[in-house]
Protein backbone atom coordinates (compact mmCIF):
# COMPACT_ATOMS: atom_id res chain seq x y z
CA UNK A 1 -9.11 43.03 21.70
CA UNK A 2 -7.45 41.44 25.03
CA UNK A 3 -6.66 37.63 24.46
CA UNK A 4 -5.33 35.61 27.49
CA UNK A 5 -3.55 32.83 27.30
CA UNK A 6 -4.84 29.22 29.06
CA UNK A 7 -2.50 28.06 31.24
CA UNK A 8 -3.63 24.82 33.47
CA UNK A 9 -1.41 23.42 36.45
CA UNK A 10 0.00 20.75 34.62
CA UNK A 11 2.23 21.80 31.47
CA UNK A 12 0.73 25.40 31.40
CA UNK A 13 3.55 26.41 30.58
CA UNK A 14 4.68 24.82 27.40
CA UNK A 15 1.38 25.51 26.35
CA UNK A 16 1.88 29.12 27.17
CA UNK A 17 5.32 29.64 25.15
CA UNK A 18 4.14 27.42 21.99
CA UNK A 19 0.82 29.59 21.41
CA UNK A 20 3.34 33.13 22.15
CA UNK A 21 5.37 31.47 19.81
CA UNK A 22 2.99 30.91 16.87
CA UNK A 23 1.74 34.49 17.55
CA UNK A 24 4.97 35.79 16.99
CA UNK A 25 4.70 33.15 13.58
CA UNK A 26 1.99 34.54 12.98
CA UNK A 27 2.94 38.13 12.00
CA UNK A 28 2.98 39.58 15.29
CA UNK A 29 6.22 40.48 17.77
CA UNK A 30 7.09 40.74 21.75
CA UNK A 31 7.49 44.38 22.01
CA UNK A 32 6.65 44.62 26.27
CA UNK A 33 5.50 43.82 29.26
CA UNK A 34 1.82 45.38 29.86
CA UNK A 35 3.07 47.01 33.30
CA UNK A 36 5.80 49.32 31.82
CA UNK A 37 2.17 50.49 29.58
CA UNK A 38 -0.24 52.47 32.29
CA UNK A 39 -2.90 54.17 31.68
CA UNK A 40 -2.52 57.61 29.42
CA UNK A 41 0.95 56.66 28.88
CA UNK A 42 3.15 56.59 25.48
CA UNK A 43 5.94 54.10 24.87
CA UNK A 44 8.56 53.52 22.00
CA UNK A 45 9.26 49.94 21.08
CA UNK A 46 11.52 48.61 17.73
CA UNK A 47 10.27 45.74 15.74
CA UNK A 48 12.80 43.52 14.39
CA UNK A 49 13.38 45.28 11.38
CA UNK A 50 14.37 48.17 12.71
CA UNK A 51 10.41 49.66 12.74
CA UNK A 52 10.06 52.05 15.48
CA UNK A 53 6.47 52.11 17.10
CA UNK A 54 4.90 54.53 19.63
CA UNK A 55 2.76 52.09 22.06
CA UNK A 56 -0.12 53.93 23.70
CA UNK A 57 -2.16 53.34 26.19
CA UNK A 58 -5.31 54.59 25.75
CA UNK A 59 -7.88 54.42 28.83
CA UNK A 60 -7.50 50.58 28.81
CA UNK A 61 -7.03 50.13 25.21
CA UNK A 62 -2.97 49.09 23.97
CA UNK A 63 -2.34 50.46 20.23
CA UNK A 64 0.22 51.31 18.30
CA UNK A 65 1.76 53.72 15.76
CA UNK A 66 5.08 54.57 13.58
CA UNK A 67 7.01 56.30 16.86
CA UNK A 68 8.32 59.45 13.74
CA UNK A 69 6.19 62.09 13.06
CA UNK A 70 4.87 62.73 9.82
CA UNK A 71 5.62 66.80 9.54
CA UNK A 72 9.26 66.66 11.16
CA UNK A 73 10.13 62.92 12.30
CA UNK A 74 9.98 63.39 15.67
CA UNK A 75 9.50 60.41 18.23
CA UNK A 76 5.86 60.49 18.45
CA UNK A 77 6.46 58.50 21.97
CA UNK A 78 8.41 61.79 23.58
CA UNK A 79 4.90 63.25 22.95
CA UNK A 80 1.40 63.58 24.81
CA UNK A 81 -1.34 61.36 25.14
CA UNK A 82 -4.38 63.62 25.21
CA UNK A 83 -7.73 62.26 27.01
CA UNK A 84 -9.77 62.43 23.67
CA UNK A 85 -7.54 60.07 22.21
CA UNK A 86 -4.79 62.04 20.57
CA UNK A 87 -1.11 61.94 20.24
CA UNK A 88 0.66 65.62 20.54
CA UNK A 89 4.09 65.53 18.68
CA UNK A 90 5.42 68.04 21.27
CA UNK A 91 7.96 69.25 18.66
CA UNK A 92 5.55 71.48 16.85
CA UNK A 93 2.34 70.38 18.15
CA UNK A 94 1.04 68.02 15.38
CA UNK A 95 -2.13 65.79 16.49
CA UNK A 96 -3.17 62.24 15.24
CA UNK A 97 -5.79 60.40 16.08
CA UNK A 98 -4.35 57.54 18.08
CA UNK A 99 -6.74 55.00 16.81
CA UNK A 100 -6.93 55.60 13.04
CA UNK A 101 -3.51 57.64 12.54
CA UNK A 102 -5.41 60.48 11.28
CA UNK A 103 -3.94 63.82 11.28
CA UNK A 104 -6.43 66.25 13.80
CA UNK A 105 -4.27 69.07 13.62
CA UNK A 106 -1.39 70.70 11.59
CA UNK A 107 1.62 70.90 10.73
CA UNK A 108 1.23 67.60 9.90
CA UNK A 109 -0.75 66.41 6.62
CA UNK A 110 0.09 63.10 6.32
CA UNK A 111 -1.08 60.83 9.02
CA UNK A 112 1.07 57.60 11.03
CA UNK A 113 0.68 54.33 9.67
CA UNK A 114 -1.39 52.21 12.58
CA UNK A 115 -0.23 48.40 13.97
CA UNK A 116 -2.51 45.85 15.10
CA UNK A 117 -1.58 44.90 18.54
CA UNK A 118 -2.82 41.75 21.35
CA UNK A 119 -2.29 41.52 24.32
CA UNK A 120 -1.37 37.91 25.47
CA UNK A 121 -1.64 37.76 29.76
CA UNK A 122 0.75 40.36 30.62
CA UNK A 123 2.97 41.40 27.05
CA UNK A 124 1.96 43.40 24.65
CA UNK A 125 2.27 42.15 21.05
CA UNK A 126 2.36 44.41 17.68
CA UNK A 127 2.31 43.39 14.06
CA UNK A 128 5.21 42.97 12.44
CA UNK A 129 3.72 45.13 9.20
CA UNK A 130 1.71 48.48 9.04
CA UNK A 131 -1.72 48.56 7.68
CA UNK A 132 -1.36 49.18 4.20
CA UNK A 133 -3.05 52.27 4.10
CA UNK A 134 -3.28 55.21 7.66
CA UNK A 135 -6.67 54.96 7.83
CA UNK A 136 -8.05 58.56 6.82
């Protein structure tokens, strides 16, 4: 879901900063700006507490993922975006869905825990916590 921030001629600014702020408050962190993101692109990010996360950019839709493989903890963001939405671990070819975290093809049998992420005018903002559970 793309959210946009308001920002009005007069003091669109503080506006701006206090709502990134309370996002941030809100269980969510600054990880980058949308342009280092295009298209069919992968890129690793670090949350605060140390949390490494694979930031994709799927045909127009920003997600995100634990950036360590499941099968051999490689960084999931030195893989390959694939056009039907999956993420290649190029170390031994592993596939997750990109969306759920699902595992689509071996070695791996566990799949990567999934992030909510916003997108607030032009940085990209992921959860500071994993879903509980990879979605299967």
């Amino acid at each position: 879901m793309r959210e946009h921030a308001v920002a009005h001629a007069a003091g669109g600014a503080a506006r701006r900063s206090a709502r990134l702020t309370a996002r941030v408050g809100e269980g969510f962190e600054d990880v980058a700006p949308l342009a280092a993101l295009p298209v069919g692109e992968l890129l690793g990010a670090v949350l605060t507490d140390g949390t490494p996360v694979c930031l994709y950019n799927d045909r127009g839709t920003i997600g995100a993922v634990r950036d360590v493989c499941s099968h051999a903890e490689f960084p999931m963001s030195d893989g390959i975006l694939h056009g039907d939405g999956t993420l290649e671990c190029v170390w031994h070819g592993a596939r997750y869905d990109c969306r759920s975290g699902a595992v689509r093809r071996g070695p791996a049998t566990e799949p990567l825990a999934v992030f909510d992420t916003r997108v607030d005018g032009d940085r990209i903002f992921v959860a500071s916590r994993a879903h509980q559970e990879p979605h299967a």
